[in-house]
N, C-alpha and C. Protein backbone atom coordinates (compact mmCIF):
# COMPACT_ATOMS: atom_id res chain seq x y z
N UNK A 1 -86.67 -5.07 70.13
CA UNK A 1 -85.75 -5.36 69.10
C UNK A 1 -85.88 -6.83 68.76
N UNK A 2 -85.90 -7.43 67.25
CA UNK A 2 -86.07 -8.54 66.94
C UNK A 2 -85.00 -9.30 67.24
N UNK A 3 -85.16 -10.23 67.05
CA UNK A 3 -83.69 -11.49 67.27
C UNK A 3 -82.45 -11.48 66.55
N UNK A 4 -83.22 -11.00 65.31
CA UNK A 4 -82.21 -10.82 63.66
C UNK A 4 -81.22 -9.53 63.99
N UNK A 5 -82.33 -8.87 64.28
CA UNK A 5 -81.28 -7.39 64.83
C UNK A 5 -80.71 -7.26 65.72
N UNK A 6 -80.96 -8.34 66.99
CA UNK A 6 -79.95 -8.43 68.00
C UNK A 6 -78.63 -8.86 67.53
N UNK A 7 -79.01 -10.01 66.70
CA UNK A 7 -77.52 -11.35 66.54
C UNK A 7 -76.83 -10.02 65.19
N UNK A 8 -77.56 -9.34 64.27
CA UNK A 8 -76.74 -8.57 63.11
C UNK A 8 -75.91 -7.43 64.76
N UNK A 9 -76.58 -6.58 65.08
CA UNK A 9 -75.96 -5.60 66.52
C UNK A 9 -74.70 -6.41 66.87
N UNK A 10 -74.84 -7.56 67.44
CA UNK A 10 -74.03 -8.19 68.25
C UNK A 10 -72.70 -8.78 67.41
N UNK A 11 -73.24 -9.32 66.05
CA UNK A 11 -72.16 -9.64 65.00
C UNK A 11 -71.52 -8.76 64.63
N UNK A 12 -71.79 -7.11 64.40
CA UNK A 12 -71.27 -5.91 64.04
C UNK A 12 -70.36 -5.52 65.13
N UNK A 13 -71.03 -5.49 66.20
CA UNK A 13 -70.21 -5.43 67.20
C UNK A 13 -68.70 -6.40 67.48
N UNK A 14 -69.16 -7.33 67.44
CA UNK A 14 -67.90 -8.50 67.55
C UNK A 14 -66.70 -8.25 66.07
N UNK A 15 -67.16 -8.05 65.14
CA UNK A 15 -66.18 -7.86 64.05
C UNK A 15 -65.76 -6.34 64.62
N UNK A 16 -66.00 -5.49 65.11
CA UNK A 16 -65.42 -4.29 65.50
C UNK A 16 -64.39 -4.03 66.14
N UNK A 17 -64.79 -5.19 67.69
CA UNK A 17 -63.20 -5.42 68.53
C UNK A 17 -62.26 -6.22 67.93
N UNK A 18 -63.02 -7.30 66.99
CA UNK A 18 -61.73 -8.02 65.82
C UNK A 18 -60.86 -7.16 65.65
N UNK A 19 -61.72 -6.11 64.54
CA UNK A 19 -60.76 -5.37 64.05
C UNK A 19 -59.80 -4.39 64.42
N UNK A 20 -60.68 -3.97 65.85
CA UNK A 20 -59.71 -3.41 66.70
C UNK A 20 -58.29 -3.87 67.10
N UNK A 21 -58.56 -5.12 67.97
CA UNK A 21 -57.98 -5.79 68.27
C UNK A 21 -57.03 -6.55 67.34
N UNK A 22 -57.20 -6.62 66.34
CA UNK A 22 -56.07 -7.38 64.84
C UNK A 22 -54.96 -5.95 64.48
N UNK A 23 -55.46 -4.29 64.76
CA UNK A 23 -54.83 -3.33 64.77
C UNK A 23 -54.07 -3.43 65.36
N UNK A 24 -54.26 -3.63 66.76
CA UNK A 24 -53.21 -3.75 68.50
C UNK A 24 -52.52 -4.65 67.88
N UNK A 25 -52.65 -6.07 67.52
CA UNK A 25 -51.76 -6.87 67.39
C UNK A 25 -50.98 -6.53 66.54
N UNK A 26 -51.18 -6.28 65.44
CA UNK A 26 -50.27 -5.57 64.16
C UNK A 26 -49.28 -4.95 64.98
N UNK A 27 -49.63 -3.93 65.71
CA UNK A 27 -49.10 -2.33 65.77
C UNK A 27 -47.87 -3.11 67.50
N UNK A 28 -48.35 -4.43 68.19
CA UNK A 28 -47.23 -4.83 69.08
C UNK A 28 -46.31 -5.78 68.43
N UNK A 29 -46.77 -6.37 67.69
CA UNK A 29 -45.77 -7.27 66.42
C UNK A 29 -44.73 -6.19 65.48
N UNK A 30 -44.91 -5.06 65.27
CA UNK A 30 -44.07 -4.59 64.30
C UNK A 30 -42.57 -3.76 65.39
N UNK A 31 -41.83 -3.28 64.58
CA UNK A 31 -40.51 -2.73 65.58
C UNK A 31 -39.77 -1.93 64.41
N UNK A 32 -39.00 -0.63 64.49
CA UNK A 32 -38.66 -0.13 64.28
C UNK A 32 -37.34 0.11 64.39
N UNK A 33 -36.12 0.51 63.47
CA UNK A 33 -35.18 0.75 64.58
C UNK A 33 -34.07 1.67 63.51
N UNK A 34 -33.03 2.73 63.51
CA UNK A 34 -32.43 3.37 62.71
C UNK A 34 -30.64 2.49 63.68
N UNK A 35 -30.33 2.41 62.40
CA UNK A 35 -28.51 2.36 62.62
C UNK A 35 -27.99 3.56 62.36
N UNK A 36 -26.84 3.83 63.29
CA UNK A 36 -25.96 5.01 62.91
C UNK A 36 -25.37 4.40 61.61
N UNK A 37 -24.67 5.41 61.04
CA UNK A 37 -23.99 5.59 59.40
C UNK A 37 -22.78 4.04 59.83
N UNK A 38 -22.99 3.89 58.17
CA UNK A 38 -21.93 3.02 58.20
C UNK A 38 -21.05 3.74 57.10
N UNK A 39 -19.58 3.57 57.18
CA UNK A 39 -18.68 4.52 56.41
C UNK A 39 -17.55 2.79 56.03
N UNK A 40 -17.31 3.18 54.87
CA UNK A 40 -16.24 2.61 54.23
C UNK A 40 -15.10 3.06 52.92
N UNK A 41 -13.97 3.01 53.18
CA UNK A 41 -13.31 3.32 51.98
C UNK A 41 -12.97 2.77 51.11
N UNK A 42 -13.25 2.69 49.56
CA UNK A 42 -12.71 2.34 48.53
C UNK A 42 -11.18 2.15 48.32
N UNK A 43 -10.32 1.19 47.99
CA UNK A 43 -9.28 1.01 48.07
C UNK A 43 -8.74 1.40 46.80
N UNK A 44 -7.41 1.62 46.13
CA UNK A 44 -6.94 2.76 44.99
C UNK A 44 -6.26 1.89 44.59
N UNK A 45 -6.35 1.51 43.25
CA UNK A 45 -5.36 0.63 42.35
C UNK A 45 -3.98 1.98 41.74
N UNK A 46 -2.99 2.41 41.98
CA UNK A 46 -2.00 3.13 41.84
C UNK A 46 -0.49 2.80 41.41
N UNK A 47 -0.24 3.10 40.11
CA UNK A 47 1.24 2.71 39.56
C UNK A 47 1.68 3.95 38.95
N UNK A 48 3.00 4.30 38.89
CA UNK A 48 3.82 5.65 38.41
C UNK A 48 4.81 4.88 37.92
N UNK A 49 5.18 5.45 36.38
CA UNK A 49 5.70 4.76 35.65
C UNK A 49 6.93 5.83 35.23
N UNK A 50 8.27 5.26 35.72
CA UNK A 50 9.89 6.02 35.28
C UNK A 50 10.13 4.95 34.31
N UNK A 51 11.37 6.12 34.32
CA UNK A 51 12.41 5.49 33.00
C UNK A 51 12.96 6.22 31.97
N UNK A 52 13.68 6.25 30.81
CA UNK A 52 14.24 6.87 29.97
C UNK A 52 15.07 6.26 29.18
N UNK A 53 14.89 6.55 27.61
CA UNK A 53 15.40 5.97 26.97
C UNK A 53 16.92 7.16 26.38
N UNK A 54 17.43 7.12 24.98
CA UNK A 54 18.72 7.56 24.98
C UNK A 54 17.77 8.57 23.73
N UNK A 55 17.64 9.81 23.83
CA UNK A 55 17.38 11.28 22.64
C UNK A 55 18.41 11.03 21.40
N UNK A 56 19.41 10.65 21.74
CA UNK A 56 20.26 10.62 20.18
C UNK A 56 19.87 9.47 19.40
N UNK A 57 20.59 9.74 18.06
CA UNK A 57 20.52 8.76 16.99
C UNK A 57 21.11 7.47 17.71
N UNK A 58 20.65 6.25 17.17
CA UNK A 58 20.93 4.70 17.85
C UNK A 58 21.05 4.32 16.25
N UNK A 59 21.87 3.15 17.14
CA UNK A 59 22.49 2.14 16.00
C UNK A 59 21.92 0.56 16.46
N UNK A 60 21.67 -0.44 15.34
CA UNK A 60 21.42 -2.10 15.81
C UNK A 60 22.92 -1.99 16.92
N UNK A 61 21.97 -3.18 17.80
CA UNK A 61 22.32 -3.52 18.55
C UNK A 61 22.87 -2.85 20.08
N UNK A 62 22.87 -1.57 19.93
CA UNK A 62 23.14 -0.69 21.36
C UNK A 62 21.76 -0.52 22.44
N UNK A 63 22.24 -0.67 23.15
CA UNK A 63 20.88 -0.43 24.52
C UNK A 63 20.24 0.89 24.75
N UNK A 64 19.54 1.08 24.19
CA UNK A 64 19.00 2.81 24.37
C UNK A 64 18.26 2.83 25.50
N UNK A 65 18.17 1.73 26.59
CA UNK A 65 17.53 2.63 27.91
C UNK A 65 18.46 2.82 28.35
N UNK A 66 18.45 4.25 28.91
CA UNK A 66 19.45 4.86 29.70
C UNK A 66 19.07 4.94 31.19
N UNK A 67 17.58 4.41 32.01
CA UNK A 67 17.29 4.50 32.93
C UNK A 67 16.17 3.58 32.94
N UNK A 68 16.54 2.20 33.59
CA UNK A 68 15.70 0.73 33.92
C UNK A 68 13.88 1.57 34.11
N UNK A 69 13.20 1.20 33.12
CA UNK A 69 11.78 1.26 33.45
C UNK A 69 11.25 0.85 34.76
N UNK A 70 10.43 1.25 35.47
CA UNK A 70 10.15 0.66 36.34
C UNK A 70 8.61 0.97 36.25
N UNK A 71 8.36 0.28 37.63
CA UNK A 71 6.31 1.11 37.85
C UNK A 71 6.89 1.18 39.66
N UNK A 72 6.54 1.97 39.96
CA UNK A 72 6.44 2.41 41.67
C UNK A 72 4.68 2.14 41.82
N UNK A 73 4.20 1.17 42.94
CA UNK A 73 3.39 0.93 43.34
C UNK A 73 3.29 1.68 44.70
N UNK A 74 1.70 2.07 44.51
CA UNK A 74 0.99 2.95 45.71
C UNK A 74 -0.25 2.52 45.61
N UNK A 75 -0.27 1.71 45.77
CA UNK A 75 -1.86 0.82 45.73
C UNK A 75 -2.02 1.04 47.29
N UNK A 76 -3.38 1.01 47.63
CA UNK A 76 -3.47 0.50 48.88
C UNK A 76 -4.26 -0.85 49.12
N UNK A 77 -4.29 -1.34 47.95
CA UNK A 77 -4.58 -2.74 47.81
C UNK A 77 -3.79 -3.84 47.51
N UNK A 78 -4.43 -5.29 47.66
CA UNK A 78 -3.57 -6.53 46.78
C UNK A 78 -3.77 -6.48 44.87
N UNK A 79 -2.90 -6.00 44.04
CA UNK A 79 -3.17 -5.63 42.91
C UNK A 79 -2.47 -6.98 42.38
N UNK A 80 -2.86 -7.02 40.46
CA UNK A 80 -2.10 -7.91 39.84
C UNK A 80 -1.93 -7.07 38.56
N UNK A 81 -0.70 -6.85 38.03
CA UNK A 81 -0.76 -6.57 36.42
C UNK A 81 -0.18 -6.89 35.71
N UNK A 82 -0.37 -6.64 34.68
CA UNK A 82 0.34 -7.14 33.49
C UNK A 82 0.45 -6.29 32.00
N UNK A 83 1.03 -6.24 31.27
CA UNK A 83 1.52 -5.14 30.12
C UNK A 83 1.21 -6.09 28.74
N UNK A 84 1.28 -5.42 27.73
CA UNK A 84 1.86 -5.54 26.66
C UNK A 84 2.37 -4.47 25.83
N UNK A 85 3.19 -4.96 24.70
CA UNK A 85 3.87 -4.64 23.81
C UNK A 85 3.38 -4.15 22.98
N UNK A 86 3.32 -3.32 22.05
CA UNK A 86 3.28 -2.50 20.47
C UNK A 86 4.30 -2.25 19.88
N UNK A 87 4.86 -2.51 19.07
CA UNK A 87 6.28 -2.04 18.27
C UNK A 87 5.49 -1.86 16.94
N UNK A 88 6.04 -0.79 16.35
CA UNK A 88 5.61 0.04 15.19
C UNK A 88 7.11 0.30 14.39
N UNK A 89 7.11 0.21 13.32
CA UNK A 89 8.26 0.53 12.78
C UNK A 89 8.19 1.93 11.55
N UNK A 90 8.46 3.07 11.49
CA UNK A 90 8.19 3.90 10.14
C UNK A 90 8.68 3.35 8.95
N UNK A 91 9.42 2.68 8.89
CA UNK A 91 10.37 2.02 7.63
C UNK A 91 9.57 0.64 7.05
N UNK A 92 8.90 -0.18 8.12
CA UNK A 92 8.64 -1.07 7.38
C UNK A 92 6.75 -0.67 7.52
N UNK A 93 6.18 0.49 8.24
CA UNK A 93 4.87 0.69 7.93
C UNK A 93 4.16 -0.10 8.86
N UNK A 94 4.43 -0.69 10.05
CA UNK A 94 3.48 -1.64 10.65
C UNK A 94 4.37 -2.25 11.65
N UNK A 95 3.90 -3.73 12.07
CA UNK A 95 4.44 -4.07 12.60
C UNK A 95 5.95 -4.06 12.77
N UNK A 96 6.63 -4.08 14.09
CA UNK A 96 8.33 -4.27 14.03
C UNK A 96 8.63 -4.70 14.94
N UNK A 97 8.05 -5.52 15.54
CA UNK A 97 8.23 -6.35 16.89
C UNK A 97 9.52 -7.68 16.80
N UNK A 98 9.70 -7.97 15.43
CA UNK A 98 10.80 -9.06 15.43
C UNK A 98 12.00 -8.23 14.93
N UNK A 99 11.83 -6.80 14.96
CA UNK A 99 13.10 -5.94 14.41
C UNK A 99 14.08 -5.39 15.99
N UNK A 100 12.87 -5.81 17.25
CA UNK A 100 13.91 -4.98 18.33
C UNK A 100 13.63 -5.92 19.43
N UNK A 101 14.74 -6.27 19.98
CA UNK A 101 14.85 -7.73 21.07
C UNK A 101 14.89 -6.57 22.82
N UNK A 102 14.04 -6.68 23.31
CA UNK A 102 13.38 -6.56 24.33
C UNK A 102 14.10 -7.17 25.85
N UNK A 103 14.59 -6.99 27.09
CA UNK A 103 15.25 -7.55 28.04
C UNK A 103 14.03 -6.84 29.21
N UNK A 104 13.15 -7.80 29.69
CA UNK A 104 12.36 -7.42 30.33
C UNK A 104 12.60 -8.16 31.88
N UNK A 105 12.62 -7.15 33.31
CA UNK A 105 12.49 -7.60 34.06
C UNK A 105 12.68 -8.67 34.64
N UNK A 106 12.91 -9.42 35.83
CA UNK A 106 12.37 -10.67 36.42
C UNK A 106 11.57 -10.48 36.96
N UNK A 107 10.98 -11.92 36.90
CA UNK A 107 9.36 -11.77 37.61
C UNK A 107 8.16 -11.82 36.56
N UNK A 108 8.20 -11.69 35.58
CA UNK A 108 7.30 -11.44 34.23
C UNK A 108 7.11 -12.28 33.33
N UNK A 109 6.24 -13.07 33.46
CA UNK A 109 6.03 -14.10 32.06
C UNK A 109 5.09 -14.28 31.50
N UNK A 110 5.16 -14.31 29.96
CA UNK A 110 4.51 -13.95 29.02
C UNK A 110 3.40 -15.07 28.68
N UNK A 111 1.79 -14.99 28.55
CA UNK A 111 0.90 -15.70 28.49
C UNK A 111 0.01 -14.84 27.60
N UNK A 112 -0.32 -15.26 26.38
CA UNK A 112 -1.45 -15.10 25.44
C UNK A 112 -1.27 -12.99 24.96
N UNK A 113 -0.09 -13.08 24.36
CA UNK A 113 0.49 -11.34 23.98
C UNK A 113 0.35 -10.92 25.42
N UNK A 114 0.01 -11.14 26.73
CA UNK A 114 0.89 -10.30 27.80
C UNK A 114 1.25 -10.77 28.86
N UNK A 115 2.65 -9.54 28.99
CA UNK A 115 3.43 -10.31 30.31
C UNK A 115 2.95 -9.63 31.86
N UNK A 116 2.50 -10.62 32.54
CA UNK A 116 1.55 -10.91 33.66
C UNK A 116 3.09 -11.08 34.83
N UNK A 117 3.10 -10.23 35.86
CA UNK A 117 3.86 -9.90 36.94
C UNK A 117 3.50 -11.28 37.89
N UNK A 118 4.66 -11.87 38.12
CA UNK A 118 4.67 -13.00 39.27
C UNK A 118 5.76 -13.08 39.54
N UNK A 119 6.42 -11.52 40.22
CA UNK A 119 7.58 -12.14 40.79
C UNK A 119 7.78 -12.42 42.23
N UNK A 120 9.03 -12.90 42.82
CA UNK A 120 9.23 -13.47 43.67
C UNK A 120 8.76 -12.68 44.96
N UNK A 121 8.43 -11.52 44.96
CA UNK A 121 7.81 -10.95 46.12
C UNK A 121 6.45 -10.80 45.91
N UNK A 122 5.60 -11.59 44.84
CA UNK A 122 4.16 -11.61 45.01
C UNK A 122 3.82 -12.87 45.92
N UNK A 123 2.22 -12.97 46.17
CA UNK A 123 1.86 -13.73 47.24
C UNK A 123 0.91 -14.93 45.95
N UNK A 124 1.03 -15.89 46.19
CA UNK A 124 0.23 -16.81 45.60
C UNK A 124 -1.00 -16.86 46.00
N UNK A 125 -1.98 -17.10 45.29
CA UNK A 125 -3.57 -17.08 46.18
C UNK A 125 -4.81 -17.61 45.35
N UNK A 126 -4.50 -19.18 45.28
CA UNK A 126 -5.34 -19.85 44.11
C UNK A 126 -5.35 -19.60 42.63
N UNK A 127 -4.27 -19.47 42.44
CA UNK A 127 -3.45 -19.26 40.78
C UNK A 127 -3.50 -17.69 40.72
N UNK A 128 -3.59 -17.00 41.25
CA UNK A 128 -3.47 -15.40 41.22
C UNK A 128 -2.28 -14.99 41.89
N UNK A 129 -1.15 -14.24 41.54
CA UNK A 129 -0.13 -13.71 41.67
C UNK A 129 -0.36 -12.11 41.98
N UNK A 130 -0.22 -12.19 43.18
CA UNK A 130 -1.25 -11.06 43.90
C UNK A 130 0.16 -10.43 44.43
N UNK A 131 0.28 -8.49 44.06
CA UNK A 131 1.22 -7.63 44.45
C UNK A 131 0.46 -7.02 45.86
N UNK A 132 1.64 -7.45 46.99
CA UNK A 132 1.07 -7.06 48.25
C UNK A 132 1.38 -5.24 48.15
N UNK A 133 0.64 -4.76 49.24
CA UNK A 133 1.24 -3.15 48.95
C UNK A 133 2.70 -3.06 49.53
N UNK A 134 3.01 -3.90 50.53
CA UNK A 134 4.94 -3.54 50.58
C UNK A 134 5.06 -3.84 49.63
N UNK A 135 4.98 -4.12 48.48
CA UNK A 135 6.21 -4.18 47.19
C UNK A 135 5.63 -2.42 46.51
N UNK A 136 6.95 -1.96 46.60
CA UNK A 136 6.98 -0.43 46.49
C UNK A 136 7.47 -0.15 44.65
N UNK A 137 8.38 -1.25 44.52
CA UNK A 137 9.03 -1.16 42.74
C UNK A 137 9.01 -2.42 42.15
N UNK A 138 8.63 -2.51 40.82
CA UNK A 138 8.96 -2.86 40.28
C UNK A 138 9.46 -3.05 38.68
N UNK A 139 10.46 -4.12 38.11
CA UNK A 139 11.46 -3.29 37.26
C UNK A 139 10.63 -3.45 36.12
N UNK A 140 10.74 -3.11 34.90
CA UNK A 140 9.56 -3.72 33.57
C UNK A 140 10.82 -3.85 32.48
N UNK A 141 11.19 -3.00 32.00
CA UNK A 141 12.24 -2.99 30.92
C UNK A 141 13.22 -2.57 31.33
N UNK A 142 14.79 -3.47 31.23
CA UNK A 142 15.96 -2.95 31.37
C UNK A 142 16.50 -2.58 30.03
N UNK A 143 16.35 -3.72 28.89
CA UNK A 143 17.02 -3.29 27.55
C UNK A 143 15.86 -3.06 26.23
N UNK A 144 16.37 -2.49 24.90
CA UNK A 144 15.82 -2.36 24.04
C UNK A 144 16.87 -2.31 23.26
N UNK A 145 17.22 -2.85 22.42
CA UNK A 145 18.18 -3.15 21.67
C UNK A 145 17.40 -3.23 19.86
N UNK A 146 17.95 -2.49 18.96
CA UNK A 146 17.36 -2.75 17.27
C UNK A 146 17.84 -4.49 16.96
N UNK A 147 17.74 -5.07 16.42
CA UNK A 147 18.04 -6.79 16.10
C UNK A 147 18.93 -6.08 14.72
N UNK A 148 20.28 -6.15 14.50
CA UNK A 148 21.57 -5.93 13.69
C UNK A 148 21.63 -6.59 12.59
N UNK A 149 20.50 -7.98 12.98
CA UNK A 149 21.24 -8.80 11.70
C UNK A 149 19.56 -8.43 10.95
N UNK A 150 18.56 -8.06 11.25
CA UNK A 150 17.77 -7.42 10.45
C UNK A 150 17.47 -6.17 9.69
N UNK A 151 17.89 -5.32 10.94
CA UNK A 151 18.00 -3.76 10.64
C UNK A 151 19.25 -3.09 10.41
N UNK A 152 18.84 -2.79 8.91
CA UNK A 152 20.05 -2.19 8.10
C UNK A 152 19.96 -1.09 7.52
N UNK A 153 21.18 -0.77 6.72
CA UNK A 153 20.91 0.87 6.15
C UNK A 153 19.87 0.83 5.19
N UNK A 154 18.75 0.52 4.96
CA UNK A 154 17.75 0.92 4.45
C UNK A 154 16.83 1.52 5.68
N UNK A 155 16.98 1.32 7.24
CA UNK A 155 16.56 1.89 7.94
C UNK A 155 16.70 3.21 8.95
N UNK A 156 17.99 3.70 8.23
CA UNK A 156 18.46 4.72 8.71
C UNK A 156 17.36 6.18 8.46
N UNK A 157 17.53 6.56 9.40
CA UNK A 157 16.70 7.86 9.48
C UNK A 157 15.31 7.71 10.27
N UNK A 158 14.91 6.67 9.89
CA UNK A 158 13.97 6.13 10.26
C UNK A 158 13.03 5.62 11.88
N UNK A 159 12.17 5.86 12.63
CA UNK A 159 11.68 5.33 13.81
C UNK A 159 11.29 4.45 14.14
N UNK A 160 11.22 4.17 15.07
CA UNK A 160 10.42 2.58 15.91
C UNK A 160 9.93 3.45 16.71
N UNK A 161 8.24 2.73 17.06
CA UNK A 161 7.86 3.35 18.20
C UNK A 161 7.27 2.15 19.06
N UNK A 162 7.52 1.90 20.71
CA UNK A 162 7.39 0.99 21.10
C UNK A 162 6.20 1.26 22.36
N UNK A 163 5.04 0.88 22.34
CA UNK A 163 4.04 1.36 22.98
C UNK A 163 3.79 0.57 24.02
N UNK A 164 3.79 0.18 25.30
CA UNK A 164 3.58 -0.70 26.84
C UNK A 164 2.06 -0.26 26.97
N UNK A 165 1.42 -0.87 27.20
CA UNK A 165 0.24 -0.80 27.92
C UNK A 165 -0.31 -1.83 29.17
N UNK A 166 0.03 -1.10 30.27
CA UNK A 166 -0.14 -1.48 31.38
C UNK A 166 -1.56 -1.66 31.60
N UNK A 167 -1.78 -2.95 32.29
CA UNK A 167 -3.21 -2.63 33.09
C UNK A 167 -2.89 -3.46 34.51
N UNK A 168 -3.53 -2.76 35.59
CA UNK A 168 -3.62 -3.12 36.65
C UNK A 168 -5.10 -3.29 37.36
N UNK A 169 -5.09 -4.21 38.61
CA UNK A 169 -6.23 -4.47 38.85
C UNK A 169 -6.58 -4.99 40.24
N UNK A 170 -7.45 -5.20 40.90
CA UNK A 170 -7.24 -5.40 42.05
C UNK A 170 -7.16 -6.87 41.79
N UNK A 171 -6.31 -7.22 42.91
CA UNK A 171 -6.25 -8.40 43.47
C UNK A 171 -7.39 -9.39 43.90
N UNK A 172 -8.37 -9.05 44.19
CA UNK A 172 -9.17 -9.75 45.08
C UNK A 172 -10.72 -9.35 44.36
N UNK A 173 -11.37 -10.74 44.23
CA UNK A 173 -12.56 -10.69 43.86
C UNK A 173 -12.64 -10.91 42.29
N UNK A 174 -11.87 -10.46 41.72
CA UNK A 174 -12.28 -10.50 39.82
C UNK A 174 -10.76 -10.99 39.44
N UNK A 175 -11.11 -11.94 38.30
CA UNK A 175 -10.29 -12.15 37.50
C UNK A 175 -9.94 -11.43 36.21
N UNK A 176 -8.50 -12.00 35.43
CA UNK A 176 -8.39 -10.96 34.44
C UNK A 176 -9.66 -11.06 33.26
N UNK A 177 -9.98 -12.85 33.40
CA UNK A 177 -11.04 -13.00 32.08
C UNK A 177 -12.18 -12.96 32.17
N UNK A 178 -12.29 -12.33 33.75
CA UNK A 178 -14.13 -11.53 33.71
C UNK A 178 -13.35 -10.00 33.26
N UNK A 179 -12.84 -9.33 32.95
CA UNK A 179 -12.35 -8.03 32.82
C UNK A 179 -12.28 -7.70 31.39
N UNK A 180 -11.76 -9.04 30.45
CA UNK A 180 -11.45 -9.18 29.31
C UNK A 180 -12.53 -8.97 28.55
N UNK A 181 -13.83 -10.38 29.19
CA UNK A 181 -15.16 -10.77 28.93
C UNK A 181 -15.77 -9.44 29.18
N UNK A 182 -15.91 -8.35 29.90
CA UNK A 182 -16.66 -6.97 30.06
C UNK A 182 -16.20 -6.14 29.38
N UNK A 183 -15.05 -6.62 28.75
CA UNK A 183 -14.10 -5.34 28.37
C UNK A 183 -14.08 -4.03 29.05
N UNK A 184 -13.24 -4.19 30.45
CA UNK A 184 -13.62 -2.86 31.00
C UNK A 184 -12.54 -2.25 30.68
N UNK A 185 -13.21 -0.87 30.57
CA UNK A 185 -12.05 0.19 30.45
C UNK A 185 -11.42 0.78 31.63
N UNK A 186 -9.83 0.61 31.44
CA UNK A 186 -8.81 0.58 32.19
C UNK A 186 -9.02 1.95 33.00
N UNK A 187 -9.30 3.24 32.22
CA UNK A 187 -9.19 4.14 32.34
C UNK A 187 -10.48 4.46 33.86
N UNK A 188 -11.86 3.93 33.37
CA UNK A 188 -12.67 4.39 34.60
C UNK A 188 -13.01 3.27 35.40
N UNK A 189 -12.66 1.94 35.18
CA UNK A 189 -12.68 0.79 35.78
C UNK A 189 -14.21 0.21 35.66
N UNK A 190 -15.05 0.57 34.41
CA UNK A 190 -16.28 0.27 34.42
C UNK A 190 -16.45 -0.61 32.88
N UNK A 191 -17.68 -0.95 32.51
CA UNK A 191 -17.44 -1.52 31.45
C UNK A 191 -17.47 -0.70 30.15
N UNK A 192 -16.77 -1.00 29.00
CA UNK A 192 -16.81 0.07 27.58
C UNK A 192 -17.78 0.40 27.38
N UNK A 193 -18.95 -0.54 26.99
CA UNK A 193 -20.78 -0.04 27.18
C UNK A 193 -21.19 0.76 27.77
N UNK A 194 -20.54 1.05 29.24
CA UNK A 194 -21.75 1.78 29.86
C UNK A 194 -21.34 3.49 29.27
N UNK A 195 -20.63 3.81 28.82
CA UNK A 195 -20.24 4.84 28.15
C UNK A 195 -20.19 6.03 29.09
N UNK A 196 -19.72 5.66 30.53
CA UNK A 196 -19.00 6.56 31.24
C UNK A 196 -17.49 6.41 31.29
């Protein structure tokens, strides 16, 4: 055997246990390993909304709730919410929000058309007014009253319709004006776009 074909034999050879040997190393360097399941529960943003107003004909100025609005909280989270208003009038076709004076709750104050819950049994938490889950009630509307010195007998017969729209939200992690900015819908808690 020539020299050339010894040192090519011997070079073939030597890249062989390389490669062998670069396998072994691979195959004691690597590790494997499975975790049992990890389980977690989603926490439930939850409000039930009483109350009652008066079925008969009303006159300016009488209180037609006959039973304090409230929301009963069953969150099992730190939630924050806040409402607004719609007043509709049939008589004047549109708006009627300066025709009926409103007695809302304590705890509720009004910022940019809605009133945002901070009452005295919420928890403060870097400007967020956060509803712990012990708070079980709270009140929203005690009065609704027609305004007397506006609404007159040209409005007799006639309706108001006064529409609340609640939204609630969790407490923790998102603000209201990333919610606003996504426009998520209240209803599936996702954004209006994604069209679920």
């Amino acid at each position: 055997m020539g020299k050339k074909k010894f040192i090519a034999i011997l070079t073939l050879l030597f890249l062989a246990i390389a490669a062998l040997t670069a396998n072994l190393i691979v195959a004691w360097l690597t590790d494997t390993a499975t975790t049992g399941p990890t389980d977690f529960t989603l926490g439930d943003v939850s409000f039930e909304w009483s109350g009652a107003v008066s079925t008969n004909y009303v006159v300016p100025g009488e209180n037609v709730v006959t039973t304090p609005y409230k929301l009963t909280n069953t969150s099992t989270i730190r939630t924050e919410l806040r409402f607004k208003i719609e007043i509709t009038s049939e008589y004047l076709g549109g708006d009627g929000s300066d025709y009926v004076n409103l007695t809302i709750g304590t705890g509720w104050v009004l910022s940019d058309g809605y009133y945002y819950y901070r009452g005295s049994d919420t928890v403060e938490d870097n400007g967020k007014y956060l509803i712990p889950t012990t708070v079980t009630l709270i009140t929203v509307i005690t009065g609704i009253e027609l305004d007397g010195s506006k609404v007159g007998n040209d409005f007799s017969g006639s309706s108001f319709t006064i529409t609340l729209v609640f939204e609630a939200k969790q407490g923790d992690f998102v603000d209201w004006a990333t919610l606003d900015q996504d426009e998520i819908n209240f209803s599936t808690g996702l954004p209006a776009s994604s069209g679920t």
